[in-house]
N, C-alpha and C. Protein backbone atom coordinates (compact mmCIF):
# COMPACT_ATOMS: atom_id res chain seq x y z
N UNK A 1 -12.49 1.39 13.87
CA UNK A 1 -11.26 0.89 14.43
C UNK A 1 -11.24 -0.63 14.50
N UNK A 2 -12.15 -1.39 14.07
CA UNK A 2 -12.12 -2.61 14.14
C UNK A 2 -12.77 -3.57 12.70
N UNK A 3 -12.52 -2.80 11.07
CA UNK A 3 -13.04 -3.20 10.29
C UNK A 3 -11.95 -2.95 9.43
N UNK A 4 -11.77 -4.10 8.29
CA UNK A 4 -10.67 -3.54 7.57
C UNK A 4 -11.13 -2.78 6.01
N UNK A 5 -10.32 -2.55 5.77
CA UNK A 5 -10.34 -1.35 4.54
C UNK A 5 -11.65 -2.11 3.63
N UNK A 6 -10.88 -2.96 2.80
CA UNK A 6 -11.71 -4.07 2.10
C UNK A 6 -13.02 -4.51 2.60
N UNK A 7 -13.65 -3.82 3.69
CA UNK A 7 -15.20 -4.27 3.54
C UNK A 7 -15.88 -3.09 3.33
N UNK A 8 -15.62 -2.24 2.71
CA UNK A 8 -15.64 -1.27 2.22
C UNK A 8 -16.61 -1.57 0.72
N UNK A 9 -15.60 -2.57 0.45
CA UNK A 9 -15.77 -3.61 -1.28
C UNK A 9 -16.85 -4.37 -1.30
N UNK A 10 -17.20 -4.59 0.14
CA UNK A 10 -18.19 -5.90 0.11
C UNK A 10 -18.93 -6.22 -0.19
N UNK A 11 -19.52 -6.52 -1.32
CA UNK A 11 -20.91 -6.73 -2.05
C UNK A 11 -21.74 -7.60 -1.09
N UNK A 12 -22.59 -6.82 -1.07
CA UNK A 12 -23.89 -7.47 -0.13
C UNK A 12 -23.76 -6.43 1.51
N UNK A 13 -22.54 -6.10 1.33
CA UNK A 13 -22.69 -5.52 3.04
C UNK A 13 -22.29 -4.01 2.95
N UNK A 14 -21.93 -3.49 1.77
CA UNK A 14 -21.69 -2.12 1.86
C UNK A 14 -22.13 -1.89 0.31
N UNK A 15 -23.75 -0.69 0.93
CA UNK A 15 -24.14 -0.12 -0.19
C UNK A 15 -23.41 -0.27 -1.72
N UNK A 16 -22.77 0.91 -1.18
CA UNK A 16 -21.78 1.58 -2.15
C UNK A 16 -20.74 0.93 -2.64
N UNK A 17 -20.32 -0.54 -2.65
CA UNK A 17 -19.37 -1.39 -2.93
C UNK A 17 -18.78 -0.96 -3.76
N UNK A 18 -19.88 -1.02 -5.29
CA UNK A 18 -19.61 -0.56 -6.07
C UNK A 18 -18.61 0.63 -6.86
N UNK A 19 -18.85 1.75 -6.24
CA UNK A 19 -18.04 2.75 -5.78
C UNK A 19 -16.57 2.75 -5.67
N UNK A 20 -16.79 2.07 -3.85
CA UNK A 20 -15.51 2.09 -3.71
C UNK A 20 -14.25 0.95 -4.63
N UNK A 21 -15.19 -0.28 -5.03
CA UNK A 21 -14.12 -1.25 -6.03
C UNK A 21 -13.92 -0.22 -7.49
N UNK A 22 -14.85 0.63 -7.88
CA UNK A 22 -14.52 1.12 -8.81
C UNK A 22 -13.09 2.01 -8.70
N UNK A 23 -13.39 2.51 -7.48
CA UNK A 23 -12.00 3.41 -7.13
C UNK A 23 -10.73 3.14 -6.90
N UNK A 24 -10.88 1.84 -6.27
CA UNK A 24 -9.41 1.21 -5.94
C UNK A 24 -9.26 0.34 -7.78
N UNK A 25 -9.62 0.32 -8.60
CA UNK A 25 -9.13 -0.05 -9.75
C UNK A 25 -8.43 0.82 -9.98
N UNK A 26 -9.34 2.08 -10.07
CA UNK A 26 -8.66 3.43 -10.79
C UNK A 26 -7.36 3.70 -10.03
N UNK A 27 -7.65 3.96 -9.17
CA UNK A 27 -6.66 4.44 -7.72
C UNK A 27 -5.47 3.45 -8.41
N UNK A 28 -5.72 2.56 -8.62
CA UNK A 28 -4.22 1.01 -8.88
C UNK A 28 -3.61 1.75 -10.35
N UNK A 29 -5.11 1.94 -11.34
CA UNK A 29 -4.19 2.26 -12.84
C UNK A 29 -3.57 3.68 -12.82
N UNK A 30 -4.20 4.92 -11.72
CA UNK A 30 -3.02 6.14 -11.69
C UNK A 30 -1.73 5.47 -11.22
N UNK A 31 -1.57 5.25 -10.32
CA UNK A 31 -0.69 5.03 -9.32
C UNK A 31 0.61 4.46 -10.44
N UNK A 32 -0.01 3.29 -11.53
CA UNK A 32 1.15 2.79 -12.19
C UNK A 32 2.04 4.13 -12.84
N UNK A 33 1.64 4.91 -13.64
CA UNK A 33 2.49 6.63 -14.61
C UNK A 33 2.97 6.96 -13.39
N UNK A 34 2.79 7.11 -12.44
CA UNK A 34 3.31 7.87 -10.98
C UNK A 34 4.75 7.31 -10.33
N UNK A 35 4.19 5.52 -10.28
CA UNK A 35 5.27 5.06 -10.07
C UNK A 35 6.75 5.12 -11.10
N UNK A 36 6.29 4.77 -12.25
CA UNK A 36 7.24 4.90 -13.62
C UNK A 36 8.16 5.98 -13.54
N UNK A 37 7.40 7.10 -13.12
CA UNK A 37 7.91 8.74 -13.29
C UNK A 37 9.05 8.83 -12.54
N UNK A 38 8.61 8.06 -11.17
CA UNK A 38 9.18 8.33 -10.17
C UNK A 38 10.53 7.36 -10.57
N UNK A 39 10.39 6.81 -10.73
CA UNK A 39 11.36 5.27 -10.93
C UNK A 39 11.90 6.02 -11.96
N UNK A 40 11.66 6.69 -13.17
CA UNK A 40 12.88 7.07 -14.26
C UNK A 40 13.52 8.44 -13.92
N UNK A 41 12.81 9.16 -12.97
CA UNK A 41 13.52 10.43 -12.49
C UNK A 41 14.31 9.87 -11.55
N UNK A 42 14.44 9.37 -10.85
CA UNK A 42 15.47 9.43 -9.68
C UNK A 42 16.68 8.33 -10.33
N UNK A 43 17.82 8.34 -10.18
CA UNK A 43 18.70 7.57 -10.50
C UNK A 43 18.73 6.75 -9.68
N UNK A 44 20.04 5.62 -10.46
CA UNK A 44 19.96 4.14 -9.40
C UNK A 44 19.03 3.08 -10.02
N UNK A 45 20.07 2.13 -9.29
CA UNK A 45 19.17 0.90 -9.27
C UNK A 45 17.67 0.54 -8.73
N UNK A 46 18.11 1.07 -6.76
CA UNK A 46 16.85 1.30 -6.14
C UNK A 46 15.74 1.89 -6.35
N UNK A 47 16.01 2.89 -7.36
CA UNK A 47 14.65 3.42 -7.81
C UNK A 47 14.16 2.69 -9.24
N UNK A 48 14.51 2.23 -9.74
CA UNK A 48 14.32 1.15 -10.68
C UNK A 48 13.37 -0.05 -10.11
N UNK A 49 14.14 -0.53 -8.77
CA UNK A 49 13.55 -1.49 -8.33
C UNK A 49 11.68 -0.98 -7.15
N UNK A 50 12.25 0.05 -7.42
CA UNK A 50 11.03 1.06 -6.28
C UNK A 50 9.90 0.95 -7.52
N UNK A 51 10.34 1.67 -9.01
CA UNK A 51 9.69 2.10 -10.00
C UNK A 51 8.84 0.11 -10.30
N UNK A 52 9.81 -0.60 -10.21
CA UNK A 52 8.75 -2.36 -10.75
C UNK A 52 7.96 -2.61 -9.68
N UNK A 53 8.26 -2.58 -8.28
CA UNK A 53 7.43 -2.89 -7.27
C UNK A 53 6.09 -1.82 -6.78
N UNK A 54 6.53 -0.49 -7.50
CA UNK A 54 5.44 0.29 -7.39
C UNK A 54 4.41 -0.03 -8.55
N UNK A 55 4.62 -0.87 -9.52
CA UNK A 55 3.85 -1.03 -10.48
C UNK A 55 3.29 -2.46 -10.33
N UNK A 56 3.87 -3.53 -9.69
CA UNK A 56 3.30 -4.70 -9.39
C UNK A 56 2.01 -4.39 -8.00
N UNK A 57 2.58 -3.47 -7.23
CA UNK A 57 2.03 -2.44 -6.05
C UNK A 57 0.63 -1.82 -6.84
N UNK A 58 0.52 -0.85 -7.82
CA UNK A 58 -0.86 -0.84 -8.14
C UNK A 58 -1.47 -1.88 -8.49
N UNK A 59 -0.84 -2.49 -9.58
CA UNK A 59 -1.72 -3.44 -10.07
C UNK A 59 -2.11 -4.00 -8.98
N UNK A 60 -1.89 -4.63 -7.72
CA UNK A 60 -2.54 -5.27 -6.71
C UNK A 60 -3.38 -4.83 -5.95
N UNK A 61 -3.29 -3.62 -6.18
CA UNK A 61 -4.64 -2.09 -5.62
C UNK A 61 -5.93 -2.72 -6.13
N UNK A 62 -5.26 -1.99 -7.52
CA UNK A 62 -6.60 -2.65 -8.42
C UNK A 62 -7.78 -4.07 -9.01
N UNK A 63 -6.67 -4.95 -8.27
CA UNK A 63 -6.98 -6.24 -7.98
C UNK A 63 -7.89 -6.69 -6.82
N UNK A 64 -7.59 -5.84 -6.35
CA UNK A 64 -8.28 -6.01 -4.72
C UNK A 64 -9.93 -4.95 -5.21
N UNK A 65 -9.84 -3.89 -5.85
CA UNK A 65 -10.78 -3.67 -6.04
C UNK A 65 -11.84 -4.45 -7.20
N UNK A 66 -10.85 -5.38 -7.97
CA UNK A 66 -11.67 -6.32 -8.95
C UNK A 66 -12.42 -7.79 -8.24
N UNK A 67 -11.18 -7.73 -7.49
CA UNK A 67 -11.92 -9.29 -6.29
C UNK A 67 -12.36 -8.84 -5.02
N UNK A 68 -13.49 -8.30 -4.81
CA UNK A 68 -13.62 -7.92 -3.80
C UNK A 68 -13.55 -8.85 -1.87
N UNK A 69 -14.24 -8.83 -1.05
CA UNK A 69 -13.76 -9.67 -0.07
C UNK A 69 -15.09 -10.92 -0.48
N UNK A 70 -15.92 -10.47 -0.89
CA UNK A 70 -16.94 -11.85 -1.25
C UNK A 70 -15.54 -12.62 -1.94
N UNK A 71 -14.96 -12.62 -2.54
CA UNK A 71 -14.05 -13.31 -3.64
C UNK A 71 -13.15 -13.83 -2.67
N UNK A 72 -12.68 -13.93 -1.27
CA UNK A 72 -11.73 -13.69 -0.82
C UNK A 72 -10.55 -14.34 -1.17
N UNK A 73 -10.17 -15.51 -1.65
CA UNK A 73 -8.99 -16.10 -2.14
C UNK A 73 -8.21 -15.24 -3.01
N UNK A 74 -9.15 -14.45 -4.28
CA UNK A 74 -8.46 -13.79 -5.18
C UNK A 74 -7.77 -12.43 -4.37
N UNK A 75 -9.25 -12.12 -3.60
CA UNK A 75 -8.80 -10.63 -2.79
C UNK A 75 -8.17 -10.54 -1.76
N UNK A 76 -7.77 -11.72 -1.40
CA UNK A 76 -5.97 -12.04 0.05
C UNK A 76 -5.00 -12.15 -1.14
N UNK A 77 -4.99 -13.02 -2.33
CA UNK A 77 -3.99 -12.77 -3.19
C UNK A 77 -3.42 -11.32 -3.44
N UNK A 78 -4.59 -10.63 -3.81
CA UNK A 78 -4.16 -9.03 -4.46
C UNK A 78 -3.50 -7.93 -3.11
N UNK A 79 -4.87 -8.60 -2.26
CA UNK A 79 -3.77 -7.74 -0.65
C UNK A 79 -2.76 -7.87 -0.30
N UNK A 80 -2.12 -9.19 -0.56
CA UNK A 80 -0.54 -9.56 -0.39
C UNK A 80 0.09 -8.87 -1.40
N UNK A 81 0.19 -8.52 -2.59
CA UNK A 81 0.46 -8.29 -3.48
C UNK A 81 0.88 -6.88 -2.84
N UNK A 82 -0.29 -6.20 -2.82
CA UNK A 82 -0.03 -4.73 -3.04
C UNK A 82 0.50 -4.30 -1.53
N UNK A 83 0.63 -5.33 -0.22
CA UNK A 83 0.92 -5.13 1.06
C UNK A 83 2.58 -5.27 1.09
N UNK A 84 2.90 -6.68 0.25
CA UNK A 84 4.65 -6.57 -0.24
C UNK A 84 5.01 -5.87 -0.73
N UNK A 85 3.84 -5.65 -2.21
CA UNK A 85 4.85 -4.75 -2.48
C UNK A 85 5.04 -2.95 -2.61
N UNK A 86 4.14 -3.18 -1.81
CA UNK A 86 4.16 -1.52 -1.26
C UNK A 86 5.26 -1.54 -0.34
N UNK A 87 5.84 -1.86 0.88
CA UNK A 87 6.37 -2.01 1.37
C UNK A 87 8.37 -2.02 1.11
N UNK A 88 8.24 -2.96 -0.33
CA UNK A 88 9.47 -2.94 -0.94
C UNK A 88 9.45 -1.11 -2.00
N UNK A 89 8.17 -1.04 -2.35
CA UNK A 89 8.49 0.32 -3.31
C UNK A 89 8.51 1.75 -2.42
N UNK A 90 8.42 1.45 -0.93
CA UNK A 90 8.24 2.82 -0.87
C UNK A 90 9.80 2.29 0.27
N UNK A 91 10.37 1.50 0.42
CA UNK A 91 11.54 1.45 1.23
C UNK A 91 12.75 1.53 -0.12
N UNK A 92 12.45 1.37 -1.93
CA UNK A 92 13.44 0.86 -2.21
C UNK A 92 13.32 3.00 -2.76
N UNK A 93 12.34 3.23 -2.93
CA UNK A 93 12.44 4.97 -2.96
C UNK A 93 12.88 5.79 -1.90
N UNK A 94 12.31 5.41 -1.36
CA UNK A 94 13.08 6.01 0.59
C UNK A 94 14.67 5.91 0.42
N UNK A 95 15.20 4.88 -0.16
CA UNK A 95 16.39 4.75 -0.26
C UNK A 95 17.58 5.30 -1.29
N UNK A 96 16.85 5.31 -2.55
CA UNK A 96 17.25 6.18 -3.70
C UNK A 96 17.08 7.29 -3.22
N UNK A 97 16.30 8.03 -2.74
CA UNK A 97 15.96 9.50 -2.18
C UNK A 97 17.39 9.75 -1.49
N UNK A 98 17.70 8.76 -0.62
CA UNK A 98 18.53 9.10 0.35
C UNK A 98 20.16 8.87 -0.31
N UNK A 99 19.91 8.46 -1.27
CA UNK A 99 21.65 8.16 -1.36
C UNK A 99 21.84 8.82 -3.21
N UNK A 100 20.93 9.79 -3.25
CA UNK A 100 21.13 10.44 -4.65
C UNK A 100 22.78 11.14 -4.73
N UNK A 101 23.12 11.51 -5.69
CA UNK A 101 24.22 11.93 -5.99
C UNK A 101 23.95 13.66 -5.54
N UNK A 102 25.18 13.96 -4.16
CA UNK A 102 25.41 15.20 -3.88
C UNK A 102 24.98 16.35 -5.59
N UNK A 103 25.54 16.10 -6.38
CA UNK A 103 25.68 16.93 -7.53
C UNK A 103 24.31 17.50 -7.80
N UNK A 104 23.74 16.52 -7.99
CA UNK A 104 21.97 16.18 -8.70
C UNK A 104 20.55 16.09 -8.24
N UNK A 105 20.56 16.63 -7.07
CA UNK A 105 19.86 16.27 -6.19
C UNK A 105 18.32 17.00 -6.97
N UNK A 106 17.31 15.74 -6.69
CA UNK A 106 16.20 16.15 -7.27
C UNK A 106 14.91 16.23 -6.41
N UNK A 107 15.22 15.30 -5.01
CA UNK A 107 14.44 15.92 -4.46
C UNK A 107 15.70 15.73 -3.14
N UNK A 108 15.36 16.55 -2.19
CA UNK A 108 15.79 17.22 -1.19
C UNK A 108 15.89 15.67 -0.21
N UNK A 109 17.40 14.91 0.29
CA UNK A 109 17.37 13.73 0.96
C UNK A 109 16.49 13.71 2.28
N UNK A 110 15.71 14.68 3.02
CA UNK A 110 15.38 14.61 3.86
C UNK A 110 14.11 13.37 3.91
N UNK A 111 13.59 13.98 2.11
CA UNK A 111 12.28 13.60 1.95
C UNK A 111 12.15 12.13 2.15
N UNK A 112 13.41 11.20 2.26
CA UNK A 112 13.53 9.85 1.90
C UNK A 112 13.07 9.59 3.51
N UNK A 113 13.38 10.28 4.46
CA UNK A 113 12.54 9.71 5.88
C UNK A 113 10.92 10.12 5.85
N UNK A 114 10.46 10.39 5.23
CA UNK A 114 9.21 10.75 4.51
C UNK A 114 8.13 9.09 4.61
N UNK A 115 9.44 8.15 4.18
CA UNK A 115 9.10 6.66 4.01
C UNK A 115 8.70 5.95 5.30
N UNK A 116 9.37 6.63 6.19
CA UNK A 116 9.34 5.52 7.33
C UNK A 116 8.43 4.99 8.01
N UNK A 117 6.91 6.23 8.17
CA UNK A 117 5.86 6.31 8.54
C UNK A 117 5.25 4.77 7.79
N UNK A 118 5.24 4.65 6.33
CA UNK A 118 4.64 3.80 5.43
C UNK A 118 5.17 2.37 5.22
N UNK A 119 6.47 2.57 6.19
CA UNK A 119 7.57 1.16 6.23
C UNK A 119 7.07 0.64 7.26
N UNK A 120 7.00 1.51 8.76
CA UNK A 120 6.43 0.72 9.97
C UNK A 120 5.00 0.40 9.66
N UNK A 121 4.35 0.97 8.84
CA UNK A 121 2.63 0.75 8.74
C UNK A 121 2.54 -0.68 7.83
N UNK A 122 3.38 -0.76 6.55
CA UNK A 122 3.54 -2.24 6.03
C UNK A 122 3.96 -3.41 6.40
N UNK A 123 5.60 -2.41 6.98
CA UNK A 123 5.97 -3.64 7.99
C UNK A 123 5.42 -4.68 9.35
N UNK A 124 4.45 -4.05 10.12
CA UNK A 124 3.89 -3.87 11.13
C UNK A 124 2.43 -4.89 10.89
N UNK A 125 1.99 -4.64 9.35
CA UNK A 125 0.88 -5.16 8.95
C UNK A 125 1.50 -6.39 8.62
N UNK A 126 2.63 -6.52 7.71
CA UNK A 126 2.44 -7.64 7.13
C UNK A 126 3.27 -9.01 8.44
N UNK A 127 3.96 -8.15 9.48
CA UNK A 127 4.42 -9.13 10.66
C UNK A 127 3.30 -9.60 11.48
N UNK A 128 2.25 -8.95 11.83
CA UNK A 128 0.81 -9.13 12.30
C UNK A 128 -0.04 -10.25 11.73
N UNK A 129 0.36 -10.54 10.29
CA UNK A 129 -0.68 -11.12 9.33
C UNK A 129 0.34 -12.42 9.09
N UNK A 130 1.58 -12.33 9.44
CA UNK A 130 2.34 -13.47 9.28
C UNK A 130 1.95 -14.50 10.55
N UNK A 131 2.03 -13.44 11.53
CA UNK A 131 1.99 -13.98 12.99
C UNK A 131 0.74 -14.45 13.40
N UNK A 132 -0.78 -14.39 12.95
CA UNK A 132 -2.07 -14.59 12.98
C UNK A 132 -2.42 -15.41 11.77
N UNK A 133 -1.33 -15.54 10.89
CA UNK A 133 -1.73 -17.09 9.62
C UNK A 133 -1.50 -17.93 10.59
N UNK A 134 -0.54 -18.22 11.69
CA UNK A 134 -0.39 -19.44 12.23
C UNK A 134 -1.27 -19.67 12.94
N UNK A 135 -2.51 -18.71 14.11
CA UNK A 135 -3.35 -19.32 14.14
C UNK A 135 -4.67 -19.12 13.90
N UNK A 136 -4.73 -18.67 12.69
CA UNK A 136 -6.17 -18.86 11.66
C UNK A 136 -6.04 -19.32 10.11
N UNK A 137 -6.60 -19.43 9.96
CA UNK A 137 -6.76 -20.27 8.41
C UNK A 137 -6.43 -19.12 7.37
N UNK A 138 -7.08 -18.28 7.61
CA UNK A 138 -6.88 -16.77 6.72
C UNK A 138 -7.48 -15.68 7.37
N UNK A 139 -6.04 -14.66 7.46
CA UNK A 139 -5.73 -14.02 8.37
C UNK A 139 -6.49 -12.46 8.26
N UNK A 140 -6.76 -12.48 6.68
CA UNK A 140 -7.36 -11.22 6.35
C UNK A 140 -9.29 -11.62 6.41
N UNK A 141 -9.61 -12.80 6.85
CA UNK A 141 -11.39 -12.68 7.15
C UNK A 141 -11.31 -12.01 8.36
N UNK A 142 -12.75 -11.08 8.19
CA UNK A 142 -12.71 -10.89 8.82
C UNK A 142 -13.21 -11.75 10.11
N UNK A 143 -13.30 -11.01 11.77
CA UNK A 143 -13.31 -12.38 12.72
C UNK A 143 -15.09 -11.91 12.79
N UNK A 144 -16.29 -13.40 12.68
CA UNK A 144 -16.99 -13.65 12.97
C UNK A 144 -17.76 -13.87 14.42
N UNK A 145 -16.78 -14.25 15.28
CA UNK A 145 -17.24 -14.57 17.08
C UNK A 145 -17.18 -13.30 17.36
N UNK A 146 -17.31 -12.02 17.07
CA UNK A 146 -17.86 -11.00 17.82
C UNK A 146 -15.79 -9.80 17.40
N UNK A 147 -16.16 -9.07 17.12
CA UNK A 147 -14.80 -8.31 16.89
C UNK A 147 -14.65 -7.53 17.93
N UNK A 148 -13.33 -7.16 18.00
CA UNK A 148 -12.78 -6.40 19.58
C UNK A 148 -13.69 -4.84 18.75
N UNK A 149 -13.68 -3.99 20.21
CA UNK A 149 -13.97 -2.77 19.78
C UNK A 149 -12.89 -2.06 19.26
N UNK A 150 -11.51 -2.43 19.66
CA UNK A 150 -10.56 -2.11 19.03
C UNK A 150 -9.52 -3.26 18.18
N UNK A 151 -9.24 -3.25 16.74
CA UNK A 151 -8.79 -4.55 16.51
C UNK A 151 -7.40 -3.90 15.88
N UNK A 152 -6.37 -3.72 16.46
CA UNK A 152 -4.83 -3.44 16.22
C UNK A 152 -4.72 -3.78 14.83
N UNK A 153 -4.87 -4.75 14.19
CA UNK A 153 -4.64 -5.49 12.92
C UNK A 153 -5.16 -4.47 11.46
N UNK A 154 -6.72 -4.51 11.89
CA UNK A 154 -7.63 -2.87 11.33
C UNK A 154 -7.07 -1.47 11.00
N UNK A 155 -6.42 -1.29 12.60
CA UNK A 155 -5.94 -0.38 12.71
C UNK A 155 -4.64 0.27 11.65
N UNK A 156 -3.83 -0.49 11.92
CA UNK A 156 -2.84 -0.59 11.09
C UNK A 156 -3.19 -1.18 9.85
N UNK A 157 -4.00 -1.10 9.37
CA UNK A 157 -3.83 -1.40 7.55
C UNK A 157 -4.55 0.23 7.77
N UNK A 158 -5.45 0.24 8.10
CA UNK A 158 -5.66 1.92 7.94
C UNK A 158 -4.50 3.13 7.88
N UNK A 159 -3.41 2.69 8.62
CA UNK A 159 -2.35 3.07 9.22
C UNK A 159 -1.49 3.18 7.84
N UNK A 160 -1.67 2.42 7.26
CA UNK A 160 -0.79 1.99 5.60
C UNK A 160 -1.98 3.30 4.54
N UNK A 161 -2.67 3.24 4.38
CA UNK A 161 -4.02 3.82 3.97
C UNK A 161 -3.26 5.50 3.90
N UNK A 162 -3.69 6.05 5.73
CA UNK A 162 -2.69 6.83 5.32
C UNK A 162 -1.73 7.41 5.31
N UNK A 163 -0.63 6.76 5.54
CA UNK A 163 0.23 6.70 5.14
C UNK A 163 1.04 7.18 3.97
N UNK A 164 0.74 6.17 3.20
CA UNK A 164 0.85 6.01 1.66
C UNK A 164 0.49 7.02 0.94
N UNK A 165 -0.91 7.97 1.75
CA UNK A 165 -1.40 9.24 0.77
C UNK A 165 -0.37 10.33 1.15
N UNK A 166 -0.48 10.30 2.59
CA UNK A 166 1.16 11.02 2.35
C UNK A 166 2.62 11.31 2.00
N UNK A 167 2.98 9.98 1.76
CA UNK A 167 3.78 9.67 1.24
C UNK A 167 4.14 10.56 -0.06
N UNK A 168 3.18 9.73 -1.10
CA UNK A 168 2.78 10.12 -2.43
C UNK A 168 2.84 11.22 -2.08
N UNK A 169 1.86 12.34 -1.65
CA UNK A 169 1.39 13.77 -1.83
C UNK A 169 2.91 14.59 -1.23
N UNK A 170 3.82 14.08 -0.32
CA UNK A 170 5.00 14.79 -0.54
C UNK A 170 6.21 14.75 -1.50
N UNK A 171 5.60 13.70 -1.86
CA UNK A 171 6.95 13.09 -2.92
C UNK A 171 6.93 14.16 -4.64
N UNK A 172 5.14 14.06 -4.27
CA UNK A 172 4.43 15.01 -5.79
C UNK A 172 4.54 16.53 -5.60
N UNK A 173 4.51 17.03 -4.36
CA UNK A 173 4.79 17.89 -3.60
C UNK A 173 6.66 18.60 -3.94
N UNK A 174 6.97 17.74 -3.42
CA UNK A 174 8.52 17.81 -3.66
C UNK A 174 8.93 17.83 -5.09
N UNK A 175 8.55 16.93 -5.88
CA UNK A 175 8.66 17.36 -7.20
C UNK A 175 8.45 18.39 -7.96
N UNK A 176 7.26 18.82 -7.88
CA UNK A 176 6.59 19.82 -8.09
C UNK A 176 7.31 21.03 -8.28
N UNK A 177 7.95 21.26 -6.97
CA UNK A 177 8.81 22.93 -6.74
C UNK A 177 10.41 22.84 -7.35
């Protein structure tokens, strides 16, 4: 409850670094066919714009697993990346979901509140990380003088984590049938 995702990655401080950066690459290059799919099945603009930000959105997955937090300049770059634009791809799908054409309906409008869980978890993170750049230098180190036993900030990127798997897994879910 008080460590964030990314030290997970940490070369030198977690065994298995290895591992897990291998995964969040992979994890980034599925995610791009997923997003696409999703973005050319649903009509609209918004899902168009869901379908580019879900693909700028992996690629920044996978970035984060290429720069790990030893790297950290590259790997706050890729976390912003995939923290915006997760945030814009699963609010601009939430929204296509919701305003599909009565006629055509491909997945069921309910599913578009499906999003909201993954909107307050991005939103929430990235107002936290706006609000703590002003007073630290960089907002995603982690804190050195001793960490709370509980660190809200942690919490909620975990909160995005999973989130997001649910998200996905109803959306694939919903398709599916």
């Amino acid at each position: 409850m008080n460590h964030f995702i990314s030290e997970l990655g940490e070369i030198g401080v977690s065994r298995l670094a290895w591992v897990f950066n291998f995964c969040l690459i992979l994890s980034g290059l599925c995610l791009i066919p997923a997003c696409i799919s999703l973005g050319l099945i649903l009509p609209g603009f918004l899902a168009k714009v869901g379908m580019i930000a879900g693909v700028v959105t992996a690629m920044g997955l996978s970035l984060v697993g290429g720069f790990p937090m030893n790297n950290l300049k590259p790997h706050g770059t890729a976390a912003i990346t995939f923290f915006r634009g997760g945030l814009l791809m699963v609010l601009a799908f939430s929204v296509a979901i919701a305003l599909q054409n009565p006629q055509n309906i491909l997945l069921p409008r309910i599913y578009s509140l499906a999003g909201l869980p993954a909107i307050l978890a991005f939103g929430s993170f990235l107002w936290m990380m706006g609000k703590s750049s002003t007073d630290e230098e960089e907002p995603l180190q982690p804190k050195d003088d001793g960490r709370p036993k509980i660190w809200l900030m942690a919490m909620v990127e975990w909160a995005i984590f999973l989130t997001i798997v649910a998200w996905f897994l109803l959306i694939a879910l919903g398709l599916s049938n």
